[in-house]
C-alpha atoms as a PDB file:
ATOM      1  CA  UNK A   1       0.000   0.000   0.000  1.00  0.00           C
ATOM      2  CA  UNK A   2       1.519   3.814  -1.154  1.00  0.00           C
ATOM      3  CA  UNK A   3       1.222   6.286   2.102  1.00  0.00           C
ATOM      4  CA  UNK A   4       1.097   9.541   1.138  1.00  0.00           C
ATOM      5  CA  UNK A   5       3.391  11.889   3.824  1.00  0.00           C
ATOM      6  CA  UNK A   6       1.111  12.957   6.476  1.00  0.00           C
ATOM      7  CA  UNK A   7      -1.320  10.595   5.841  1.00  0.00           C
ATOM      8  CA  UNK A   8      -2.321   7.505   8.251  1.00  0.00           C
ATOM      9  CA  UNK A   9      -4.274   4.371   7.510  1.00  0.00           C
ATOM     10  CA  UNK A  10      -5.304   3.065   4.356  1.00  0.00           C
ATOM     11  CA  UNK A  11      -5.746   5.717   1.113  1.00  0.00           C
ATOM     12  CA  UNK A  12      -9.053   7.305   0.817  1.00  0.00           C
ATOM     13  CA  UNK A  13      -9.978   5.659  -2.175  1.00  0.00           C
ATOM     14  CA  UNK A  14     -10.098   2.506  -0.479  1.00  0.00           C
ATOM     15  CA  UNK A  15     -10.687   3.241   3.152  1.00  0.00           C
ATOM     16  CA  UNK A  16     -14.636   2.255   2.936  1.00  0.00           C
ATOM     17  CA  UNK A  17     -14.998  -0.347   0.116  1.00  0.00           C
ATOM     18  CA  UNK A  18     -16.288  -4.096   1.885  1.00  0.00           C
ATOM     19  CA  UNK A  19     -15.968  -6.781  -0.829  1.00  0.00           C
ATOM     20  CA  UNK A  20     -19.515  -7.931  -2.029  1.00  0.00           C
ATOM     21  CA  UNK A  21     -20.339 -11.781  -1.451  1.00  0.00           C
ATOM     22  CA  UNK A  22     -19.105 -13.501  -4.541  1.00  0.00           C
ATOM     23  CA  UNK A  23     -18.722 -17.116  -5.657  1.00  0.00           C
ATOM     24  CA  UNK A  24     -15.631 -19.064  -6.139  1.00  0.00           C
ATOM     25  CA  UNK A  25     -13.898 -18.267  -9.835  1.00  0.00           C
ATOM     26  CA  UNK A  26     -14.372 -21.571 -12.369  1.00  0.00           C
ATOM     27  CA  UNK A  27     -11.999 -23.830 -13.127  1.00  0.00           C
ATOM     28  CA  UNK A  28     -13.254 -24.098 -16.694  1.00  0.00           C
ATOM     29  CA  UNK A  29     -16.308 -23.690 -19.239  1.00  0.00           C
ATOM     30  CA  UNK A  30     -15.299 -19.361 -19.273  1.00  0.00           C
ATOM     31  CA  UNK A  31     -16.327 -17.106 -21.789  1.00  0.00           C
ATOM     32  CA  UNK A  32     -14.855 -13.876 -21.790  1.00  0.00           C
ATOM     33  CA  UNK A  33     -16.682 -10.902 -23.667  1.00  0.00           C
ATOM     34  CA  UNK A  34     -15.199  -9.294 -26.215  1.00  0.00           C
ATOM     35  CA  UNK A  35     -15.074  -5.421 -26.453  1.00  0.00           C
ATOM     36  CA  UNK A  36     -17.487  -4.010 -25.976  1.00  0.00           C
ATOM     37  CA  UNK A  37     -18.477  -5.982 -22.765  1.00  0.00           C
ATOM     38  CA  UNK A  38     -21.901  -6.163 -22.493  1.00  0.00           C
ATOM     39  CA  UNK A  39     -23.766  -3.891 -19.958  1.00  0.00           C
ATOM     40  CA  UNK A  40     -25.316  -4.707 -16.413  1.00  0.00           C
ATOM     41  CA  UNK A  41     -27.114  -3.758 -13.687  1.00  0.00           C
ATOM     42  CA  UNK A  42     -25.949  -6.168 -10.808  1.00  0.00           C
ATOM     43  CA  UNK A  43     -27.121  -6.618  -7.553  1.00  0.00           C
ATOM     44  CA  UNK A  44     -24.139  -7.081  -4.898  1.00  0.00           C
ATOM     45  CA  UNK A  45     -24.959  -8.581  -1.515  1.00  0.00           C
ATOM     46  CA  UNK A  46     -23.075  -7.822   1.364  1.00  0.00           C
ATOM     47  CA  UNK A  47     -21.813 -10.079   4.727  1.00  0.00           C
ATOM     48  CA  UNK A  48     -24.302  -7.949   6.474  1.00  0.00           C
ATOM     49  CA  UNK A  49     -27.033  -8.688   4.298  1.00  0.00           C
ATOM     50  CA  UNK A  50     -27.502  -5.198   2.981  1.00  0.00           C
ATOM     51  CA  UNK A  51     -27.437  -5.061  -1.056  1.00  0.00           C
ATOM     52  CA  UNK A  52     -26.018  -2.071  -3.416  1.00  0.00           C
ATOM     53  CA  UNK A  53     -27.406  -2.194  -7.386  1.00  0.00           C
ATOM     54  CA  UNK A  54     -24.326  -0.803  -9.512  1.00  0.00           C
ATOM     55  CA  UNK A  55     -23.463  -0.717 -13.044  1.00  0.00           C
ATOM     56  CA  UNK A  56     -21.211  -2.887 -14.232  1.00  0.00           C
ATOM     57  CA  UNK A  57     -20.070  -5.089 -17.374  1.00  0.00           C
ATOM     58  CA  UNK A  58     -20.019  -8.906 -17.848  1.00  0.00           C
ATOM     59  CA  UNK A  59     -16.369  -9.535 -18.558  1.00  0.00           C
ATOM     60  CA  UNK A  60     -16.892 -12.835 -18.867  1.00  0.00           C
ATOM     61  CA  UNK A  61     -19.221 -15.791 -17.734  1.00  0.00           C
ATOM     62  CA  UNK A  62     -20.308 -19.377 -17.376  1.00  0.00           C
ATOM     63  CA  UNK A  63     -23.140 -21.122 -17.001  1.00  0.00           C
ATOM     64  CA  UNK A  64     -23.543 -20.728 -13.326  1.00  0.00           C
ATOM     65  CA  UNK A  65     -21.575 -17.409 -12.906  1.00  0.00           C
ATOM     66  CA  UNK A  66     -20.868 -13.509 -13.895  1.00  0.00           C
ATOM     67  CA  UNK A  67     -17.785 -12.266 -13.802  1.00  0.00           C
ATOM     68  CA  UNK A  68     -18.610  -8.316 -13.079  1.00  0.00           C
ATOM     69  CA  UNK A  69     -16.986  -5.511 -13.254  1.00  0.00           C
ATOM     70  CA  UNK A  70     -17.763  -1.789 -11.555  1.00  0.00           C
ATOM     71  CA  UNK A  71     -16.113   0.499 -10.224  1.00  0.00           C
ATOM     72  CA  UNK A  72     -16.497   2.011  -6.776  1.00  0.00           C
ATOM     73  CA  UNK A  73     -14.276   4.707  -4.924  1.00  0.00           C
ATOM     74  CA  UNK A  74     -12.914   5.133  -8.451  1.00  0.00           C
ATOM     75  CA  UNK A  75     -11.310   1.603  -8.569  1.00  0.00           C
ATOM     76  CA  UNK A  76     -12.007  -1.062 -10.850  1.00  0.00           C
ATOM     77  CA  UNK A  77     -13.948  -3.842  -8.666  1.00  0.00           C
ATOM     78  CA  UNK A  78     -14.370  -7.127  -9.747  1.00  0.00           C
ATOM     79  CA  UNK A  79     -16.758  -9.864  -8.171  1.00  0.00           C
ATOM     80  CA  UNK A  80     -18.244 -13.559  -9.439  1.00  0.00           C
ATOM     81  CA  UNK A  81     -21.690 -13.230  -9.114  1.00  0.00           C
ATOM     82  CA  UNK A  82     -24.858 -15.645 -10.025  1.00  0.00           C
ATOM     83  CA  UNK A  83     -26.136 -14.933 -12.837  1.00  0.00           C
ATOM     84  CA  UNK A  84     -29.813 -13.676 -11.173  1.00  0.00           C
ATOM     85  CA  UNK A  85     -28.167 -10.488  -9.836  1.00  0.00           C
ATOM     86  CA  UNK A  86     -27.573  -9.226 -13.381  1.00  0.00           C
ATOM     87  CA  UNK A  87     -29.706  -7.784 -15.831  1.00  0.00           C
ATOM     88  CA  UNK A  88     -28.791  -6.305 -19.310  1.00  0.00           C
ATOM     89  CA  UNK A  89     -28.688  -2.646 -19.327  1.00  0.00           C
ATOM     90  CA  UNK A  90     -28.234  -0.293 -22.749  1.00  0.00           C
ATOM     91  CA  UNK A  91     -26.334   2.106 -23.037  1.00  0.00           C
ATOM     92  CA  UNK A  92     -27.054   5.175 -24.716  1.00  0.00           C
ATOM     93  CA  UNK A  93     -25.640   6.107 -28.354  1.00  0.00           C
ATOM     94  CA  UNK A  94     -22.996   8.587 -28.024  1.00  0.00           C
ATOM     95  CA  UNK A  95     -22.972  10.901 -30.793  1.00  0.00           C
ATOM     96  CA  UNK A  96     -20.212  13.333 -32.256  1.00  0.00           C
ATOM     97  CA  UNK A  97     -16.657  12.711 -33.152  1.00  0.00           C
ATOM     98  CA  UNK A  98     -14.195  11.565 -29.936  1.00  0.00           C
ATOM     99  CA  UNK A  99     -11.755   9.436 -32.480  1.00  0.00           C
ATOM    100  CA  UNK A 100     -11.438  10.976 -35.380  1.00  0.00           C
ATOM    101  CA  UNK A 101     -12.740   8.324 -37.430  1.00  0.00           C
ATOM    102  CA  UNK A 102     -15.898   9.013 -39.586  1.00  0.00           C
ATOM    103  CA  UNK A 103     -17.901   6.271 -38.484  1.00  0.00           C
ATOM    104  CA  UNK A 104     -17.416   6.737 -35.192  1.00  0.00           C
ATOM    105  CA  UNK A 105     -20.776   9.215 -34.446  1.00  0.00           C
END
């Protein structure tokens, strides 16, 4: 962990995130998304029973599992989750230029 002079404990970025619940990670039968990873709305559940909706991406998945991703206290999170606390979310059309390539808006 970086310390920062002057400052004690952990960084404030991380000072309040609790892990969600999440299953064990699969031995085998993955598949990962390919970019764009599709959209979610997942449900976490906590240790003390309380539950947080976020939005996330599938980054990958089995039968029995989500891999999702969030992030929270600007930090990438990561959690395997059943596949009940997700739902498909979309995500709105950007439009204008941010590449420069034509097709891109």
């Amino acid at each position: 962990m970086t310390r920062t002079p002057g400052w004690h404990g952990p960084p404030p970025a991380t000072a309040h995130f609790v892990p969600p619940l999440q299953l064990e990670a699969p031995a085998h039968g993955i598949t990962e998304s390919d970019p764009p990873a599709p959209a979610l709305w997942v449900d976490l559940e906590y240790p003390d029973g309380s539950r947080q909706t976020v939005r996330g991406f599938a980054m990958a998945w089995t039968d029995a599992a989500v891999l999702a991703q969030w992030v929270e206290f600007s930090i990438a999170r990561e959690a395997w989750v059943r596949p009940d606390q997700c739902t498909r979310r979309e995500l709105p059309r950007r439009s204008g230029v941010r590449d420069g390539s034509p097709d891109s808006g």
